[in-house]
N, C-alpha and C. Protein backbone atom coordinates (compact mmCIF):
# COMPACT_ATOMS: atom_id res chain seq x y z
N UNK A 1 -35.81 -12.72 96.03
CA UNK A 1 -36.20 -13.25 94.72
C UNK A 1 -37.72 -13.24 94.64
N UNK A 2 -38.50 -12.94 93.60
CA UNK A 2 -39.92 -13.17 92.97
C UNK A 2 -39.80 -13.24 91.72
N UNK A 3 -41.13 -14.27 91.91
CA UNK A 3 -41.81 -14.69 90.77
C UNK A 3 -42.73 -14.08 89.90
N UNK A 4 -42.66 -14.17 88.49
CA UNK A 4 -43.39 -13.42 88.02
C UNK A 4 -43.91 -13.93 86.43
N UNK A 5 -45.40 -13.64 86.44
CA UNK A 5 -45.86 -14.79 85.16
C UNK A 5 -45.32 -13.90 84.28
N UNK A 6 -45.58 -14.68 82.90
CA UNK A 6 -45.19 -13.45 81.60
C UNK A 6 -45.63 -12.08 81.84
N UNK A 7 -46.98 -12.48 81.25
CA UNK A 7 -47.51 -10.93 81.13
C UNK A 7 -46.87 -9.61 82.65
N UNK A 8 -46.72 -10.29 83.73
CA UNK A 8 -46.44 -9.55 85.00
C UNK A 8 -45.29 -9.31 84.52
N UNK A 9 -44.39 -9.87 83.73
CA UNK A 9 -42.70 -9.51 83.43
C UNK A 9 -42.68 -8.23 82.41
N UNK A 10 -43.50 -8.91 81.69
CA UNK A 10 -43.57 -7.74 80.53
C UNK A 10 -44.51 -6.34 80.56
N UNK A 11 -45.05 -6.15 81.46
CA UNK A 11 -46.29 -4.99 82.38
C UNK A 11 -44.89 -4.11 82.81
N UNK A 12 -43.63 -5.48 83.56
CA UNK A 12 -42.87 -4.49 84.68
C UNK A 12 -41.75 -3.75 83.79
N UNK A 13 -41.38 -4.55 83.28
CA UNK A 13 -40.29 -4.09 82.51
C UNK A 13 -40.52 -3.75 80.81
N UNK A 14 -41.54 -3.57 80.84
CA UNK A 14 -42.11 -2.67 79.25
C UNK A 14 -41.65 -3.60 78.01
N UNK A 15 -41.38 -4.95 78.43
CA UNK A 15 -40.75 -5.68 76.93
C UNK A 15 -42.43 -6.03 76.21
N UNK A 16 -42.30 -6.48 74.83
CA UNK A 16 -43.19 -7.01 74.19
C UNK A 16 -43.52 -8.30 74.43
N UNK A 17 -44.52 -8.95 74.75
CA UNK A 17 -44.84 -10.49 74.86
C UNK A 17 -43.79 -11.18 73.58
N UNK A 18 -43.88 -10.69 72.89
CA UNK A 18 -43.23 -11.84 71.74
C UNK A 18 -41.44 -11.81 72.36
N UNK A 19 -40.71 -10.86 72.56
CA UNK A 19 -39.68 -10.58 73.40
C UNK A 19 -39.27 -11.44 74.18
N UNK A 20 -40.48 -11.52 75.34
CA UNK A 20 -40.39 -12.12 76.88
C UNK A 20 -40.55 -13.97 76.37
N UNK A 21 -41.06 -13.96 75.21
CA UNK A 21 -41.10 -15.93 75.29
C UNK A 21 -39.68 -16.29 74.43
N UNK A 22 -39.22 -14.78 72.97
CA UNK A 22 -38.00 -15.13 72.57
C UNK A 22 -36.80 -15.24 73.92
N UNK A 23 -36.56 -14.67 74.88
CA UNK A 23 -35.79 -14.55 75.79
C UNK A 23 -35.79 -16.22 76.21
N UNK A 24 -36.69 -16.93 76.72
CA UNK A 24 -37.17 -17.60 77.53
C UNK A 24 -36.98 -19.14 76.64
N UNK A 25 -37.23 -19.16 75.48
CA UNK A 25 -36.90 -20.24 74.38
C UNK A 25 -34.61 -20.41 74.29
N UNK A 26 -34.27 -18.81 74.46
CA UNK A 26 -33.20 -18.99 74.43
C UNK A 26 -32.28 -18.82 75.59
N UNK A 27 -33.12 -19.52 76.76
CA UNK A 27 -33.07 -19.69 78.06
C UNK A 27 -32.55 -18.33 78.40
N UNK A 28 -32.20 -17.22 78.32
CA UNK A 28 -31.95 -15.69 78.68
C UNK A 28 -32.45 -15.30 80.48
N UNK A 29 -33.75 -16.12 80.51
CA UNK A 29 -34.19 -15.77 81.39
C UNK A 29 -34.72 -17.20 82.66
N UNK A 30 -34.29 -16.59 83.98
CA UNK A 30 -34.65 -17.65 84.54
C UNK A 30 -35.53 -18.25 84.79
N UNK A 31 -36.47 -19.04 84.89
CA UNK A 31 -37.56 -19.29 84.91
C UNK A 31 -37.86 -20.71 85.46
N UNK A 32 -39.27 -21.01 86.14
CA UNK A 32 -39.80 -22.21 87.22
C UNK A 32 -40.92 -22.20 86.33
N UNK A 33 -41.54 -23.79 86.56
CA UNK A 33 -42.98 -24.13 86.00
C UNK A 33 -43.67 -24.72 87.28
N UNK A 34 -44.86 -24.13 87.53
CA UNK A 34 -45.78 -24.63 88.77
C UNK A 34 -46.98 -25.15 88.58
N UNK A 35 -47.65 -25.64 88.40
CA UNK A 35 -49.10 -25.81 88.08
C UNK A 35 -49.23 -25.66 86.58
N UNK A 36 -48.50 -26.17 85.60
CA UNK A 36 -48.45 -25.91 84.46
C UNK A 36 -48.50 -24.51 83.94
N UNK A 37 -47.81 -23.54 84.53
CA UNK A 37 -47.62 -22.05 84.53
C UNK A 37 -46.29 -21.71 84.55
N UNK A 38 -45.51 -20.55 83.85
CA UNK A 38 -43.87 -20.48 83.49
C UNK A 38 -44.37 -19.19 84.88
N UNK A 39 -43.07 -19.23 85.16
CA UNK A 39 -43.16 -17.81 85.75
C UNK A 39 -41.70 -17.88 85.57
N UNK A 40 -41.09 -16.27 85.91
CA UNK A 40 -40.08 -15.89 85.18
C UNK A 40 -39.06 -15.57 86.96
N UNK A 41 -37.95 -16.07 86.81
CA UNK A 41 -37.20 -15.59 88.58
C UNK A 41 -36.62 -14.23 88.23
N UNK A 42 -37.30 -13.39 89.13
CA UNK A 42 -36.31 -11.75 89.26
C UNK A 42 -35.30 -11.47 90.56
N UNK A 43 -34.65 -10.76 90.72
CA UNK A 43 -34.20 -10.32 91.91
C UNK A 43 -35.45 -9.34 92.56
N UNK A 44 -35.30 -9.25 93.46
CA UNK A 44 -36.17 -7.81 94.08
C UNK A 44 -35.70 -7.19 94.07
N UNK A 45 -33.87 -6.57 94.05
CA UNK A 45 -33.56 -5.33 93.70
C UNK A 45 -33.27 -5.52 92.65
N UNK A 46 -34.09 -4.18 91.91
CA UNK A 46 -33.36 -3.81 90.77
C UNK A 46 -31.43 -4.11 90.96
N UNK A 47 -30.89 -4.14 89.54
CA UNK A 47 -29.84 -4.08 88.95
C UNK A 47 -29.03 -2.61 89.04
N UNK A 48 -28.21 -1.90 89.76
CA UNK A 48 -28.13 -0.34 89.49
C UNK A 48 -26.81 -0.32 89.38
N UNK A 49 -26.11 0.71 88.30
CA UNK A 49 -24.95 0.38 87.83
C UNK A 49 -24.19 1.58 88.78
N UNK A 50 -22.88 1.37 89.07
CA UNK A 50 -22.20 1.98 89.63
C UNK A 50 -21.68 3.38 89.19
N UNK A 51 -22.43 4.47 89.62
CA UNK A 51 -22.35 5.63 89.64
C UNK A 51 -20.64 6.49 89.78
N UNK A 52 -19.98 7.05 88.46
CA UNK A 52 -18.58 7.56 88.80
C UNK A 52 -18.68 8.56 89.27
N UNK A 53 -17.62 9.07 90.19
CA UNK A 53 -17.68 9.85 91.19
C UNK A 53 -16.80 11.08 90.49
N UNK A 54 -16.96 12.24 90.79
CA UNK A 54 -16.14 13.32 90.39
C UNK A 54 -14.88 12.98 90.04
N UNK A 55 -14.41 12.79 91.21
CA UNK A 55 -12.94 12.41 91.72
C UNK A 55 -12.12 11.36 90.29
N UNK A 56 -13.04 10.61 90.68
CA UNK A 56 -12.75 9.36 89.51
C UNK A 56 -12.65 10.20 88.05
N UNK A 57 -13.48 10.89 87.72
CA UNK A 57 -13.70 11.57 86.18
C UNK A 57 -12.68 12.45 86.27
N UNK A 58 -12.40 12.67 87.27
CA UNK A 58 -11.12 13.83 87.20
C UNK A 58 -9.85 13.22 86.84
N UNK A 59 -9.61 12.18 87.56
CA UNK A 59 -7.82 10.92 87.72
C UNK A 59 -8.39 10.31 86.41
N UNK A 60 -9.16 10.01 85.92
CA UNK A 60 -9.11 9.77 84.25
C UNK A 60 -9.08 10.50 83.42
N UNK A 61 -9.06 12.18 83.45
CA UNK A 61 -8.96 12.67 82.69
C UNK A 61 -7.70 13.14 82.35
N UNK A 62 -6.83 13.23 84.13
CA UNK A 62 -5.83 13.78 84.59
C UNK A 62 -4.79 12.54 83.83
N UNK A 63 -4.83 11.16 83.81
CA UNK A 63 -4.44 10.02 83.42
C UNK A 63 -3.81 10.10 81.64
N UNK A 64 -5.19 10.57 81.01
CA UNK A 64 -5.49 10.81 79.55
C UNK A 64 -4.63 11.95 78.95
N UNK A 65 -4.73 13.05 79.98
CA UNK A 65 -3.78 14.13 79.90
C UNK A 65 -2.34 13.99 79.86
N UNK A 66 -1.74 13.42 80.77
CA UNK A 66 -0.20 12.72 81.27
C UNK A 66 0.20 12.01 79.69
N UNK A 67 -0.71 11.16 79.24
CA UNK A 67 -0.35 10.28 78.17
C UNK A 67 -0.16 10.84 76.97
N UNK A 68 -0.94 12.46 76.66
CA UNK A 68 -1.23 13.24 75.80
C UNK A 68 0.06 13.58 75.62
N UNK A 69 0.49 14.16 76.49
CA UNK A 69 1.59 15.03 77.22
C UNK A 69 3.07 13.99 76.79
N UNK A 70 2.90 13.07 77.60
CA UNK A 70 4.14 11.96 77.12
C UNK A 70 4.45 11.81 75.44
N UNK A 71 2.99 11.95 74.32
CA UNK A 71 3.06 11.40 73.43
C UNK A 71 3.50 12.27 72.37
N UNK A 72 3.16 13.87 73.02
CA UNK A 72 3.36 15.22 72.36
C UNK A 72 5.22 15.38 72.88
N UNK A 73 5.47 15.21 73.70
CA UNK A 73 7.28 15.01 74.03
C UNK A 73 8.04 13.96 72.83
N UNK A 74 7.15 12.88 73.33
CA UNK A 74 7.70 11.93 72.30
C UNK A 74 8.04 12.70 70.70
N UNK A 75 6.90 12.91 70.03
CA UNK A 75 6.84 13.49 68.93
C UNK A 75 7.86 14.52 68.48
N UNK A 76 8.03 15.32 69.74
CA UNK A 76 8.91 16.73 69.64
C UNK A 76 10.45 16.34 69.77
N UNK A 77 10.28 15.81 70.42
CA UNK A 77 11.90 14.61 70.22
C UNK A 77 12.34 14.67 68.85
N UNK A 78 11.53 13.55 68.31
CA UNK A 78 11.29 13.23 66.77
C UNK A 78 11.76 14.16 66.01
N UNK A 79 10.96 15.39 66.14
CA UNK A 79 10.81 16.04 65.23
C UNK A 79 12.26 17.25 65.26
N UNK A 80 12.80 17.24 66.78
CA UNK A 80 14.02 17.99 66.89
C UNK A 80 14.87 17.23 66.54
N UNK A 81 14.86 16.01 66.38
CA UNK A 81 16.16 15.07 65.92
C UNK A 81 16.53 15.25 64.20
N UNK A 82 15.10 15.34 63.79
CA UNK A 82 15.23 15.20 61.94
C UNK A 82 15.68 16.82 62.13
N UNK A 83 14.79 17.74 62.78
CA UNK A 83 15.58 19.21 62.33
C UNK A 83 17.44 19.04 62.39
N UNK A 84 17.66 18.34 63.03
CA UNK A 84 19.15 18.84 63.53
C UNK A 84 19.99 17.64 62.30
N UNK A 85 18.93 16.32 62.10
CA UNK A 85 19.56 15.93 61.14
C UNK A 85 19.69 16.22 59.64
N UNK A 86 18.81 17.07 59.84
CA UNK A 86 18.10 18.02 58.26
C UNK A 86 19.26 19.01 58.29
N UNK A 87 19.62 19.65 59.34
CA UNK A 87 21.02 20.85 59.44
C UNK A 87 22.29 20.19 59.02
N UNK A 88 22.38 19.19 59.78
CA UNK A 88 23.91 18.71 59.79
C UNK A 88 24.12 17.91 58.06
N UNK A 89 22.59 17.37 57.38
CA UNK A 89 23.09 17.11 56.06
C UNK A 89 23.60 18.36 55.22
N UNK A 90 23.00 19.19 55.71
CA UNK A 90 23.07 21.11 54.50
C UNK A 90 24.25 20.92 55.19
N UNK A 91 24.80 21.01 56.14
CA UNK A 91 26.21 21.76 56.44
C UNK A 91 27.12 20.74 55.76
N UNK A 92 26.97 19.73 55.82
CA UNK A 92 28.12 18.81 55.35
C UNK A 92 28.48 18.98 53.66
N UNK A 93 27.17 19.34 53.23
CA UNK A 93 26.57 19.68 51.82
C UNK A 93 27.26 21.06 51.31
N UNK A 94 27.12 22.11 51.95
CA UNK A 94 27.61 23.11 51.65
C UNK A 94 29.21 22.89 51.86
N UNK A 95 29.66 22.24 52.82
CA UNK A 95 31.24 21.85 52.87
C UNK A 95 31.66 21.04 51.44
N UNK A 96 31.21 20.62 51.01
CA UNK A 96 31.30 19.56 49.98
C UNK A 96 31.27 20.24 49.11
N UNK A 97 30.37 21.09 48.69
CA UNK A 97 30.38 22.03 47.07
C UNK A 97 31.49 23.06 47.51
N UNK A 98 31.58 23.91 48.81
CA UNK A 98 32.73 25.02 48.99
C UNK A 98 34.26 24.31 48.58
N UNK A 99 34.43 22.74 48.92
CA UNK A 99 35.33 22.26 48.81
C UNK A 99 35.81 21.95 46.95
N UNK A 100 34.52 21.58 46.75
CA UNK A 100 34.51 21.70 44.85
C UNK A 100 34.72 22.70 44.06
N UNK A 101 34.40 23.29 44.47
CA UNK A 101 34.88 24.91 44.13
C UNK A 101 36.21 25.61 44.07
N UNK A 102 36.32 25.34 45.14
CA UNK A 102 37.45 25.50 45.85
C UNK A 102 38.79 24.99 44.81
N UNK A 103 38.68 23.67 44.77
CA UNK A 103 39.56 22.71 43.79
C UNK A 103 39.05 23.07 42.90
N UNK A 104 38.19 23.56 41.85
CA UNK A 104 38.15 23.95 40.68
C UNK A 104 38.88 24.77 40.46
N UNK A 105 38.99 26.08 41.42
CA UNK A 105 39.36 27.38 41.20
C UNK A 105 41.09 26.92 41.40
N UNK A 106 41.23 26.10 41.55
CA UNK A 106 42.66 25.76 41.75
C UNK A 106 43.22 25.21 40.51
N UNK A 107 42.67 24.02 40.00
CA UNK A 107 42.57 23.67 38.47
C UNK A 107 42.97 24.84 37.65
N UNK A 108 41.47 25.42 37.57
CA UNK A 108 41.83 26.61 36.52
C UNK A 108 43.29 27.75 36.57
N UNK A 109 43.13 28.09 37.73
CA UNK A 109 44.30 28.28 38.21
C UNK A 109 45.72 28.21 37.46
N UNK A 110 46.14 26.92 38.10
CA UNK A 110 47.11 26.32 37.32
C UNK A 110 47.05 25.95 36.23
N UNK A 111 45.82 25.76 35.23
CA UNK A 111 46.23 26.06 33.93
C UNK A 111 45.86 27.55 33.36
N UNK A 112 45.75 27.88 33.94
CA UNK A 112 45.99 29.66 33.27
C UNK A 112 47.28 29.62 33.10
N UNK A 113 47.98 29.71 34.64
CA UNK A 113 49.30 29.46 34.50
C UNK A 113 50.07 28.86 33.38
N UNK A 114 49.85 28.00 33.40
CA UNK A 114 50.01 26.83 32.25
C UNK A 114 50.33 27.60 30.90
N UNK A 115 49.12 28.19 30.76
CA UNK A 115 49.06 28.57 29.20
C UNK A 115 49.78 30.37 29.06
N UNK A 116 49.26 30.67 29.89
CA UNK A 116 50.73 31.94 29.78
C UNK A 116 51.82 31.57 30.22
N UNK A 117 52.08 30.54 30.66
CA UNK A 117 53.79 30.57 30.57
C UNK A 117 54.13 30.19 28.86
N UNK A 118 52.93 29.28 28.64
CA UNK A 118 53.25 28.82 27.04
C UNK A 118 53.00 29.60 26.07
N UNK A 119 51.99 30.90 26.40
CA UNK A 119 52.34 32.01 25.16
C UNK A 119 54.07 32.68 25.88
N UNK A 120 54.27 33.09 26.65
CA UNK A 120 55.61 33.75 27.08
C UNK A 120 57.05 33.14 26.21
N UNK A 121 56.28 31.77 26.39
CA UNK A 121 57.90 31.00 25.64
C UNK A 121 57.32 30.90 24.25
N UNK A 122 56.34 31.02 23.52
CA UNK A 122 55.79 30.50 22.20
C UNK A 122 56.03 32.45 21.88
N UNK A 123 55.88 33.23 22.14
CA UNK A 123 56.14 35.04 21.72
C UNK A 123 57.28 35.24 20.99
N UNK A 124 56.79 35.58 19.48
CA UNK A 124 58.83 36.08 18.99
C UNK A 124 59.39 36.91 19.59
N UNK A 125 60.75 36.77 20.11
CA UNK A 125 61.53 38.20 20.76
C UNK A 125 61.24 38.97 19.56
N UNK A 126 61.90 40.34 20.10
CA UNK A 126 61.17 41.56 19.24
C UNK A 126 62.54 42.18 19.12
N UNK A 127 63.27 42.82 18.25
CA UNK A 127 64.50 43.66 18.23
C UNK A 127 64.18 44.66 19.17
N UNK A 128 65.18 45.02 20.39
CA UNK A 128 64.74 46.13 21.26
C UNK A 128 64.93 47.82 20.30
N UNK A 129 63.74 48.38 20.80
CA UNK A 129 63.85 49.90 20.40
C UNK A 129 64.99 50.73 21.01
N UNK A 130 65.52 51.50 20.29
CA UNK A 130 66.48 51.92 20.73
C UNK A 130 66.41 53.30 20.99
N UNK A 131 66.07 54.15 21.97
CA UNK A 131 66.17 55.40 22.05
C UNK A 131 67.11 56.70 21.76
N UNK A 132 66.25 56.85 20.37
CA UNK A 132 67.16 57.71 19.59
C UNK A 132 66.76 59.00 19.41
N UNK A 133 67.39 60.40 18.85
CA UNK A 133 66.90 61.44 18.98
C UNK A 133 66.66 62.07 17.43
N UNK A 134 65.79 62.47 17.48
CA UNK A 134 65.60 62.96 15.73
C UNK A 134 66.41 63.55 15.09
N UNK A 135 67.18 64.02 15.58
CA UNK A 135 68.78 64.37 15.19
C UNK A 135 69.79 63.05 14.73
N UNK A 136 69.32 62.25 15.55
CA UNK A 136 70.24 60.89 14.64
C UNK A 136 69.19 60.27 14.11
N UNK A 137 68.11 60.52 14.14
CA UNK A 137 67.52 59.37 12.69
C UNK A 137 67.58 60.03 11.46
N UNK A 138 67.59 61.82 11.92
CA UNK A 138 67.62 62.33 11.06
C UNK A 138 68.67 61.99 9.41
N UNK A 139 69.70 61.85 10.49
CA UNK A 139 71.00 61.66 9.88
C UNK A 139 71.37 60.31 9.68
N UNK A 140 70.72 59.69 9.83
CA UNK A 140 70.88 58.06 9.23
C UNK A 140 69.88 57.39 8.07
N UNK A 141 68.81 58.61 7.87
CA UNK A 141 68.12 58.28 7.12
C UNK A 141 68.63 58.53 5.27
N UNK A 142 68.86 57.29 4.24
CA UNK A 142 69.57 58.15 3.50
C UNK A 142 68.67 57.10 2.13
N UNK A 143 68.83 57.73 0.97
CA UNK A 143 67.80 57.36 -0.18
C UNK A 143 67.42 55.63 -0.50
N UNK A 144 69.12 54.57 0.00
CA UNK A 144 68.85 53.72 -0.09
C UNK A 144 67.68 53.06 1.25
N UNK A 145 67.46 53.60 2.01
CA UNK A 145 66.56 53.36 3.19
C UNK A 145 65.36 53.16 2.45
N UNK A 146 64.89 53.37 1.91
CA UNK A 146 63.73 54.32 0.97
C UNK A 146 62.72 52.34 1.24
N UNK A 147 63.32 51.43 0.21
CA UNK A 147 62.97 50.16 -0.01
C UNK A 147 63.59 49.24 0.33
N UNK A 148 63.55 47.57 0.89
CA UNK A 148 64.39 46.97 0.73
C UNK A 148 64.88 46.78 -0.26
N UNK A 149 66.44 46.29 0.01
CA UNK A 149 67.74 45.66 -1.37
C UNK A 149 66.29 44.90 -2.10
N UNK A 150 66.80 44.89 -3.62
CA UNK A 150 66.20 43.74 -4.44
C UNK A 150 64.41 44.16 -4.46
N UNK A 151 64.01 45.05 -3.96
CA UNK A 151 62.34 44.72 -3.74
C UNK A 151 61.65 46.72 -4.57
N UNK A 152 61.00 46.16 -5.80
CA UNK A 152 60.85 47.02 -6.67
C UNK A 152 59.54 47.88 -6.32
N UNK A 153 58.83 47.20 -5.20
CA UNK A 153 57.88 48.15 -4.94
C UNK A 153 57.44 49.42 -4.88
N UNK A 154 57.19 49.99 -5.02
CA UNK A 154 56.74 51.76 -5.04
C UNK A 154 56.06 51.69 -3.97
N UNK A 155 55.24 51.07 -3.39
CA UNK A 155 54.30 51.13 -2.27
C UNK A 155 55.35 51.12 -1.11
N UNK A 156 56.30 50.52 -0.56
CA UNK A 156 57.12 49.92 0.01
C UNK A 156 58.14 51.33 0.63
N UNK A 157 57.80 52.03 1.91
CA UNK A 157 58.91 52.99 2.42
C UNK A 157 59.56 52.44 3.88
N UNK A 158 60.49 52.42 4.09
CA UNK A 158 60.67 52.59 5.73
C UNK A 158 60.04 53.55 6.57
N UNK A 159 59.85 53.01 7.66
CA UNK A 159 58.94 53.16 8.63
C UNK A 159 60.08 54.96 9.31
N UNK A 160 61.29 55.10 9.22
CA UNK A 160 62.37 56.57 9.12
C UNK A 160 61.84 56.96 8.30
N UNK A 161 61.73 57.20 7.12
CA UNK A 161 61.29 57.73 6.14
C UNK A 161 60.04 58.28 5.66
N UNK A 162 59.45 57.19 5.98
CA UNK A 162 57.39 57.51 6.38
C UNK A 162 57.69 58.52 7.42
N UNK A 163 58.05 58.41 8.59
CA UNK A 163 57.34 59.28 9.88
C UNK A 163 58.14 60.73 9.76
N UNK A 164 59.20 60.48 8.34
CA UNK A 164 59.48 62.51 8.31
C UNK A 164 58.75 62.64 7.39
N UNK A 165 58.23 62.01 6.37
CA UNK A 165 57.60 62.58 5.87
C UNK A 165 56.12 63.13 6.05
N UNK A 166 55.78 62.55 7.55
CA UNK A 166 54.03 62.90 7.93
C UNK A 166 54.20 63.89 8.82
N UNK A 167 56.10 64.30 8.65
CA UNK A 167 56.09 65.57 9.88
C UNK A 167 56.34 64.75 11.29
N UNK A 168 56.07 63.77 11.66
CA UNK A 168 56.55 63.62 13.32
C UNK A 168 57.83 63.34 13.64
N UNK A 169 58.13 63.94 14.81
CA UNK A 169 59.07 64.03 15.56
C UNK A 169 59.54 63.92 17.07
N UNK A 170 60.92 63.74 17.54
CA UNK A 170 60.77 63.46 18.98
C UNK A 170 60.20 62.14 19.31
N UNK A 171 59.57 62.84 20.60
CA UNK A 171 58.66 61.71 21.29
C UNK A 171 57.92 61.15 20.70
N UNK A 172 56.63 61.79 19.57
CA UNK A 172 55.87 61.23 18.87
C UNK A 172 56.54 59.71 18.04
N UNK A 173 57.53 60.21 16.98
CA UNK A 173 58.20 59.35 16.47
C UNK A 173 58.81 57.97 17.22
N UNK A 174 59.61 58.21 18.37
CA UNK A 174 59.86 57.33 19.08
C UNK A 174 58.49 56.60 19.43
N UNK A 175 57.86 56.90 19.90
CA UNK A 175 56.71 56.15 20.48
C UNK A 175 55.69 55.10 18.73
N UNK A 176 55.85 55.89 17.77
CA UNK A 176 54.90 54.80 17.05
C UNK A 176 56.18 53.88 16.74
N UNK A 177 57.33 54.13 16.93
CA UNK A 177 58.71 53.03 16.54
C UNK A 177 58.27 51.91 17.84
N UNK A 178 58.17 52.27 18.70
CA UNK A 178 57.91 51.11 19.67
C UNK A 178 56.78 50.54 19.93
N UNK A 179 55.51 50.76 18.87
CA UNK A 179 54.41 50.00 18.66
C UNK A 179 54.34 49.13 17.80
N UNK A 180 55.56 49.68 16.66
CA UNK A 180 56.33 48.45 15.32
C UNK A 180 56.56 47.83 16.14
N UNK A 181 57.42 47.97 16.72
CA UNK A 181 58.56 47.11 17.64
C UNK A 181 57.61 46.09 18.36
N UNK A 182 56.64 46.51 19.33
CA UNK A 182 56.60 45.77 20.10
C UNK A 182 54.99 44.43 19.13
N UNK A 183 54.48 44.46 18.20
CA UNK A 183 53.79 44.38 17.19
C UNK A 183 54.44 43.43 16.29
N UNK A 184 55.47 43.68 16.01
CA UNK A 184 56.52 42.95 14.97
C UNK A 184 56.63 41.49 15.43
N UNK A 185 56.07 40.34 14.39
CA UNK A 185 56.22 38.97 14.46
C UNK A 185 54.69 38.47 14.55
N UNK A 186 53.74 39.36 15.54
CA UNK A 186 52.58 38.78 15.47
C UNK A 186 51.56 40.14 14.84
N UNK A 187 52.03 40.84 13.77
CA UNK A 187 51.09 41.54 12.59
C UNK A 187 51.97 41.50 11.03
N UNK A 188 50.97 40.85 10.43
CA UNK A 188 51.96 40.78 9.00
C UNK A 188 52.02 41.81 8.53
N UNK A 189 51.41 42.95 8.68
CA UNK A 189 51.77 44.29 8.23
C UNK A 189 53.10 44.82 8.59
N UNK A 190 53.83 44.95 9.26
CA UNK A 190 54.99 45.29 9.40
C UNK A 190 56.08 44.25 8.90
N UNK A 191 56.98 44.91 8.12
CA UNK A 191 57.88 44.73 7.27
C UNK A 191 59.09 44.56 7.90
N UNK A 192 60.37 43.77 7.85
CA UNK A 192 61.65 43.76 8.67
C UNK A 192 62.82 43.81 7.49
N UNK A 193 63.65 44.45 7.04
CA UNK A 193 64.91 43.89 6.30
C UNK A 193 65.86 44.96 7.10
N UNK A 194 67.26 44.10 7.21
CA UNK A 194 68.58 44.74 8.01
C UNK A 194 68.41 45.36 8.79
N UNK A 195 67.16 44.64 10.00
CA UNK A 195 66.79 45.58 11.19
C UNK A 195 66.19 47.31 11.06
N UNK A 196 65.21 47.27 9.83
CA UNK A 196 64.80 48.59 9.44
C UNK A 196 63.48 48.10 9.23
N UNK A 197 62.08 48.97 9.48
CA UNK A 197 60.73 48.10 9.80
C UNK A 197 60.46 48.97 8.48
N UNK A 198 59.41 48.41 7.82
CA UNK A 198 59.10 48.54 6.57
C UNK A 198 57.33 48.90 6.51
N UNK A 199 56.88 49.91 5.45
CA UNK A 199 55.58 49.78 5.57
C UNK A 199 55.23 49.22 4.23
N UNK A 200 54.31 48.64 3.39
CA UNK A 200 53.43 48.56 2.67
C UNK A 200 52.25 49.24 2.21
N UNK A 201 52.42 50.34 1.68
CA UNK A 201 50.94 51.49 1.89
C UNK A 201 50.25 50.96 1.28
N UNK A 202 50.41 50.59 -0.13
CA UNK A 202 49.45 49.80 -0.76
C UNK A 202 48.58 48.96 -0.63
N UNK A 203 49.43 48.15 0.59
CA UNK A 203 48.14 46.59 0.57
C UNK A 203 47.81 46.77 2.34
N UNK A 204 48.09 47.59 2.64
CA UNK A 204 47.61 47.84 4.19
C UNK A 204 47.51 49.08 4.80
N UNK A 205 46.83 49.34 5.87
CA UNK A 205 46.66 50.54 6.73
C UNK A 205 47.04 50.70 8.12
N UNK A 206 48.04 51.50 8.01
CA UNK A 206 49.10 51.21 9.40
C UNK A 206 47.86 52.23 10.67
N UNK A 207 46.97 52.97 9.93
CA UNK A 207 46.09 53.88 11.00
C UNK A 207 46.13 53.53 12.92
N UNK A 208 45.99 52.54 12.78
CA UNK A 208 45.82 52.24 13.69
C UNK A 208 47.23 52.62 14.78
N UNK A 209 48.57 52.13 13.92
CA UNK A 209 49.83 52.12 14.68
C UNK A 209 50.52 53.60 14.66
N UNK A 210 49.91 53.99 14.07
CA UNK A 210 50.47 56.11 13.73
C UNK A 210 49.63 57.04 14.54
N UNK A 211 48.50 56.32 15.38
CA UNK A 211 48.10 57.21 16.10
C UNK A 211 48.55 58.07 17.20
């Protein structure tokens, strides 16, 4: 231990006089009075702080690293758990709409069904065509055919009667008879009396069924 007046404190250790008496007012520093003189108590050795060693800077860095390491696992954990919980919501998701779908297409389904069975039974039967040879329509065709009983029309021929007179025959003939036929109940253009189909030239255009 030595003693040392102000000014010798503040010479050694580079403080400012005003410094060395603030220290000393807020007792900071140790200090004896001798002869009406402060002097200030030092150690003789300096103060020297403990120097880290390689070794040491290394196991703290190595320490810092480990924790890095633990905290980057941790994280990746984390972050593989939401991926897999992020998958398993889409899959359950896509099961859920394939399944909606699914039952829709079933719905519709069965009412398709539904509604063609109800045109099938709601369809007028149709008188079946009868496969005949132009040799017998020939010969069944006779002046009263011409119009129905009771009906004064001029426009008004049977559908025998129309098709010799446009010339067709055979197959042709048979075939526009079974477009009446199959036509008859759901087109008001075609005409029915005593099972003989009727045209209207006047107020309609059969074009379409003579092709």
């Amino acid at each position: 231990m030595m003693q040392l007046s102000i000014d010798e404190y503040a010479k050694q250790f580079d403080v400012p006089m005003a410094t060395v008496h603030s220290k000393l007012r807020n007792r900071e520093l140790n200090y004896t009075i001798e002869n009406g003189f402060v002097y200030i108590i030092v150690s003789s050795e300096p103060e020297t702080k403990p120097k880290s060693s390689v070794a040491t800077i290394i196991a703290l860095y190595q320490k810092e690293n480990q924790e890095l390491k633990e905290k980057i696992n941790a994280l990746e954990g984390k972050v593989d758990r939401l991926i897999n919980d992020k998958e398993e919501m889409l899959r359950e998701e896509r099961s859920r709409i394939e399944h909606l779908y699914q039952s829709k297409d079933e719905q519709l389904k069965t009412v398709l069904e539904l509604i063609n069975t109800k045109m099938q039974l709601e369809q007028p039967k149709t008188a079946p065509v009868e496969d005949i040879s132009s040799a017998e329509v020939d010969e069944s065709i006779t002046a009263e055919e011409s119009t129905p009983q009771n009906d004064n029309n001029p426009h008004k021929i049977s559908l025998r009667r129309y098709l010799k007179n446009i010339g067709l025959e055979g197959a042709e003939r048979r075939r526009v008879k079974r477009r009446f036929a199959g036509a008859y109940g759901s087109d008001i253009r075609i005409l029915q009396h005593n099972g003989e189909f009727y045209l209207d030239l006047g107020k309609f255009d059969y074009s379409d069924l003579l092709k």
